[in-house]
Protein backbone atom coordinates (compact mmCIF):
# COMPACT_ATOMS: atom_id res chain seq x y z
CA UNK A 1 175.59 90.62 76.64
CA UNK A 2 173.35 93.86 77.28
CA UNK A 3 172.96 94.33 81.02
CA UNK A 4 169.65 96.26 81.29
CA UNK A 5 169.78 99.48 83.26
CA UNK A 6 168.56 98.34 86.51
CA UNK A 7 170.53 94.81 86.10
CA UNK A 8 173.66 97.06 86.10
CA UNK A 9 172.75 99.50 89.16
CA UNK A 10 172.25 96.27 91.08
CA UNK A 11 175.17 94.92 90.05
CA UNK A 12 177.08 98.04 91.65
CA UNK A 13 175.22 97.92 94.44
CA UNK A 14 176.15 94.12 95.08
CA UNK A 15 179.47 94.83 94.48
CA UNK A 16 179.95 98.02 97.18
CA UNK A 17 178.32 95.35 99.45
CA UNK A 18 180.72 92.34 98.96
CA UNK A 19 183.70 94.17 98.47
CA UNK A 20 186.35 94.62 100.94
CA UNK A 21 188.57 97.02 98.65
CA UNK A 22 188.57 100.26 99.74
CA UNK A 23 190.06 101.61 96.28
CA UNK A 24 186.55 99.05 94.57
CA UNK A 25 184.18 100.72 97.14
CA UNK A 26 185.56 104.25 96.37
CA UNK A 27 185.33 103.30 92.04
CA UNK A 28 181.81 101.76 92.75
CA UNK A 29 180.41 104.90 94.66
CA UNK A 30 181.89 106.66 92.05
CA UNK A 31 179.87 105.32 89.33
CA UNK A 32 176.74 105.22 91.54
CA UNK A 33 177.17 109.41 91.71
CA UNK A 34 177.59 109.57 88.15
CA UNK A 35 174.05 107.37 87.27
CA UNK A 36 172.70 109.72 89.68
CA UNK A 37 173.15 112.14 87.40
CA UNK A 38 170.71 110.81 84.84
CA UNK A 39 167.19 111.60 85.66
CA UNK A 40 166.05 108.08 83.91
CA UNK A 41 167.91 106.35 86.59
CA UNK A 42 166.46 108.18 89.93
CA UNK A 43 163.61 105.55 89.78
CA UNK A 44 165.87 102.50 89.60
CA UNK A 45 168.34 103.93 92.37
CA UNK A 46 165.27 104.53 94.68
CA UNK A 47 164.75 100.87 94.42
CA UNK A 48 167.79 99.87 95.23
CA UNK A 49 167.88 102.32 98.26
CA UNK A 50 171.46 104.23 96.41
CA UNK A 51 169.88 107.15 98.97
CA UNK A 52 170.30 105.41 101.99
CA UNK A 53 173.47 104.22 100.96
CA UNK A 54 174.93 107.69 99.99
CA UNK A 55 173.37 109.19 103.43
CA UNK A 56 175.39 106.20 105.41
CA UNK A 57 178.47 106.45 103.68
CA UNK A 58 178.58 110.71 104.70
CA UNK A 59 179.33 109.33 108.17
CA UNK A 60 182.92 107.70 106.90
CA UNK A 61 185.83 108.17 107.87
CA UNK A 62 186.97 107.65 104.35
CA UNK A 63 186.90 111.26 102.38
CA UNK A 64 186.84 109.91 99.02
CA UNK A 65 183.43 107.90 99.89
CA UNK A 66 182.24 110.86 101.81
CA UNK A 67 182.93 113.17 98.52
CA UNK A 68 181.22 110.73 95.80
CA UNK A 69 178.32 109.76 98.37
CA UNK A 70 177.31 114.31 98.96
CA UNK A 71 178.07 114.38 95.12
CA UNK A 72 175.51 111.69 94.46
CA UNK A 73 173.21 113.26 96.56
CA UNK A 74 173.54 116.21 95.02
CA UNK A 75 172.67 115.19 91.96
CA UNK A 76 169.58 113.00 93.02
CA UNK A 77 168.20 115.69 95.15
CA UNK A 78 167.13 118.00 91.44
CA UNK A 79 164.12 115.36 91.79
CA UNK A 80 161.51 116.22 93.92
CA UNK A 81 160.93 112.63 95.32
CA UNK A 82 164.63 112.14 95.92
CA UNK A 83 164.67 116.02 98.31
CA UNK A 84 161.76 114.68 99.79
CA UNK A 85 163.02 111.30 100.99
CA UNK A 86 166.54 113.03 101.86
CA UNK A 87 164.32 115.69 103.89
CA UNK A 88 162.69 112.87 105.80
CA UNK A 89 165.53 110.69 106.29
CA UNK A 90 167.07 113.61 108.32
CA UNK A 91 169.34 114.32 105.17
CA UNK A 92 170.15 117.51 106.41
CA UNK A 93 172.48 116.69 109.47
CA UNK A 94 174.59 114.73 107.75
CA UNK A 95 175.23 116.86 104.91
CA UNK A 96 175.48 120.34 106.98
CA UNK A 97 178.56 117.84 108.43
CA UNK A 98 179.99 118.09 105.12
CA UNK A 99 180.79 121.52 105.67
CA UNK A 100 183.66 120.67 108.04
CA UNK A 101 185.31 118.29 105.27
CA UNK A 102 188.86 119.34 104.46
CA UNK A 103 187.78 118.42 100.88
CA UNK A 104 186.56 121.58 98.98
CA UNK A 105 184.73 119.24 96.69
CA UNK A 106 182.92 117.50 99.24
CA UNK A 107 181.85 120.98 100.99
CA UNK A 108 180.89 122.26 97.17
CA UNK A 109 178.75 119.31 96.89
CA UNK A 110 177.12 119.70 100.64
CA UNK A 111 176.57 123.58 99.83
CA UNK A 112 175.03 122.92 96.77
CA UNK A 113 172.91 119.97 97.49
CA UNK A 114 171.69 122.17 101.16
CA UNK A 115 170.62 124.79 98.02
CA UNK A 116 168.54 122.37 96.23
CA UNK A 117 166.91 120.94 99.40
CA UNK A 118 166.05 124.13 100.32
CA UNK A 119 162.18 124.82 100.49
CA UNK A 120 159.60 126.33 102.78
CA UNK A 121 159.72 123.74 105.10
CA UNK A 122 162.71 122.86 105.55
CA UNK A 123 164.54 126.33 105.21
CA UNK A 124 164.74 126.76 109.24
CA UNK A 125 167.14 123.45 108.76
CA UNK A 126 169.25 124.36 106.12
CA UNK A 127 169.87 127.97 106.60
CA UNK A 128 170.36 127.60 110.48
CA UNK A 129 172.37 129.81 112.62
CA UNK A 130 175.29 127.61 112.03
CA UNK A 131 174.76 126.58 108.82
CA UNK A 132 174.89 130.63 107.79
CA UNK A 133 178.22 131.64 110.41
CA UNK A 134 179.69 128.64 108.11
CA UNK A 135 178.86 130.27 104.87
CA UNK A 136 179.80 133.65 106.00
CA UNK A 137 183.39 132.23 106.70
CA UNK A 138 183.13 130.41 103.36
CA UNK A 139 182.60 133.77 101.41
CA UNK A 140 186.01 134.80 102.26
CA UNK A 141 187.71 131.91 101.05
CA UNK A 142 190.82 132.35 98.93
CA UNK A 143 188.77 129.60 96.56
CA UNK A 144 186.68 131.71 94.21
CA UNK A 145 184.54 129.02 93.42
CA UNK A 146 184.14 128.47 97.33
CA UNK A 147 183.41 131.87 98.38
CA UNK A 148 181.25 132.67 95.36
CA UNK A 149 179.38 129.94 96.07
CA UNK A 150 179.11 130.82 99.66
CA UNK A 151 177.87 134.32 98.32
CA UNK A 152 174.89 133.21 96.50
CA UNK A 153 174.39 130.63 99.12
CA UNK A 154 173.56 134.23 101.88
CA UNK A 155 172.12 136.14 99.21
CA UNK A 156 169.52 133.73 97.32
CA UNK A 157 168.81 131.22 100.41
CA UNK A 158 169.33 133.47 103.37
CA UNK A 159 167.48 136.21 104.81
CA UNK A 160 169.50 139.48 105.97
CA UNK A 161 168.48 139.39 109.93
CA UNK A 162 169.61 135.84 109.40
CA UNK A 163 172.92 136.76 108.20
CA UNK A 164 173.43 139.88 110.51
CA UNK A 165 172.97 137.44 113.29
CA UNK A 166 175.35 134.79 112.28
CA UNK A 167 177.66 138.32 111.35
CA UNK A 168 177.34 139.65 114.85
CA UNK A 169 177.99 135.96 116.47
CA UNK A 170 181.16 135.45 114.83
CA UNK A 171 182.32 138.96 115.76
CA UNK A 172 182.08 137.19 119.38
CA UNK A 173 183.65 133.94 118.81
CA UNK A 174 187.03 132.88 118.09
CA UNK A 175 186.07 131.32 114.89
CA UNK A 176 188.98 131.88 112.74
CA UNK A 177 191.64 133.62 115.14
CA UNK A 178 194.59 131.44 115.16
CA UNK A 179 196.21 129.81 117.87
CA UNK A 180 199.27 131.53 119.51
CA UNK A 181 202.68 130.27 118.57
CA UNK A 182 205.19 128.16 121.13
């Protein structure tokens, strides 16, 4: 019994739908990031709207559906009618909320996929203000791959009045000073 490719995606789909199992939903995105890694199957998960779904599911409260749903994204968002529709769906938000995720994969995935959505237009959105004071903190993260990241993230994507700005705003917060002890 040979399911055909876009039989199968749907079948996912159904299934994150009907199911009520956290640990199914979580296996199910899963598997939904990983066909988004295939090229041949961006057509048949625009079809079955796998963008919207990923976008929706970055608003959990579930980390493990957060991380698979910015890690499909980032992997559908290579295509340029995928980083268009994410663009338009006001993609950008949600994934610059990424940042904030405890999970370093989940913030990996956001700072990567905010990379590949990067373009002329949409530039002002993904290398805002915040966005870049973010990055800056990142690059001085005891996780190499973090802070190297981070790094080409202000170097290739950001321009240096951009980060001088963000460098001389977080010299006048208290982003990153600890809280006194009891």
């Amino acid at each position: 019994m040979e399911l055909g490719r876009l039989e199968y995606l749907q079948a996912l789909v159904t299934e994150f739908q009907v199911t009520d199992s956290p640990e199914a939903k979580e296996q199910v995105l899963a598997n939904l990031a990983n066909f988004a890694y295939d090229p041949q199957n961006y057509e048949y998960l625009r079809q079955l709207q796998v963008l919207d779904l990923f976008l929706d599911m970055l608003a959990e409260d579930n980390e493990t559906l957060v991380e698979f749903a910015i890690g499909g994204l980032c992997n559908l968002c290579l295509d340029k009618t995928n980083k268009d529709y994410i663009l338009e769906a006001n993609g950008v938000e949600s994934i610059i909320n990424c940042l904030s995720s405890s999970n370093e994969e989940t913030v990996m995935s956001a700072v990567t996929t905010l990379m590949y959505l990067t373009t002329p237009q949409s530039h002002q959105q993904t290398t805002a203000l915040p966005v870049v004071e973010c990055m800056l903190r990142f690059s001085l993260s005891a996780s190499r791959r973090l802070s190297n990241l981070a790094t080409v993230f202000l170097e290739d994507y950001c321009t240096p009045p951009q980060v001088e700005e963000a460098r001389n705003l977080s010299k006048h917060t208290a982003v990153g000073i600890p809280l006194p002890k009891d």
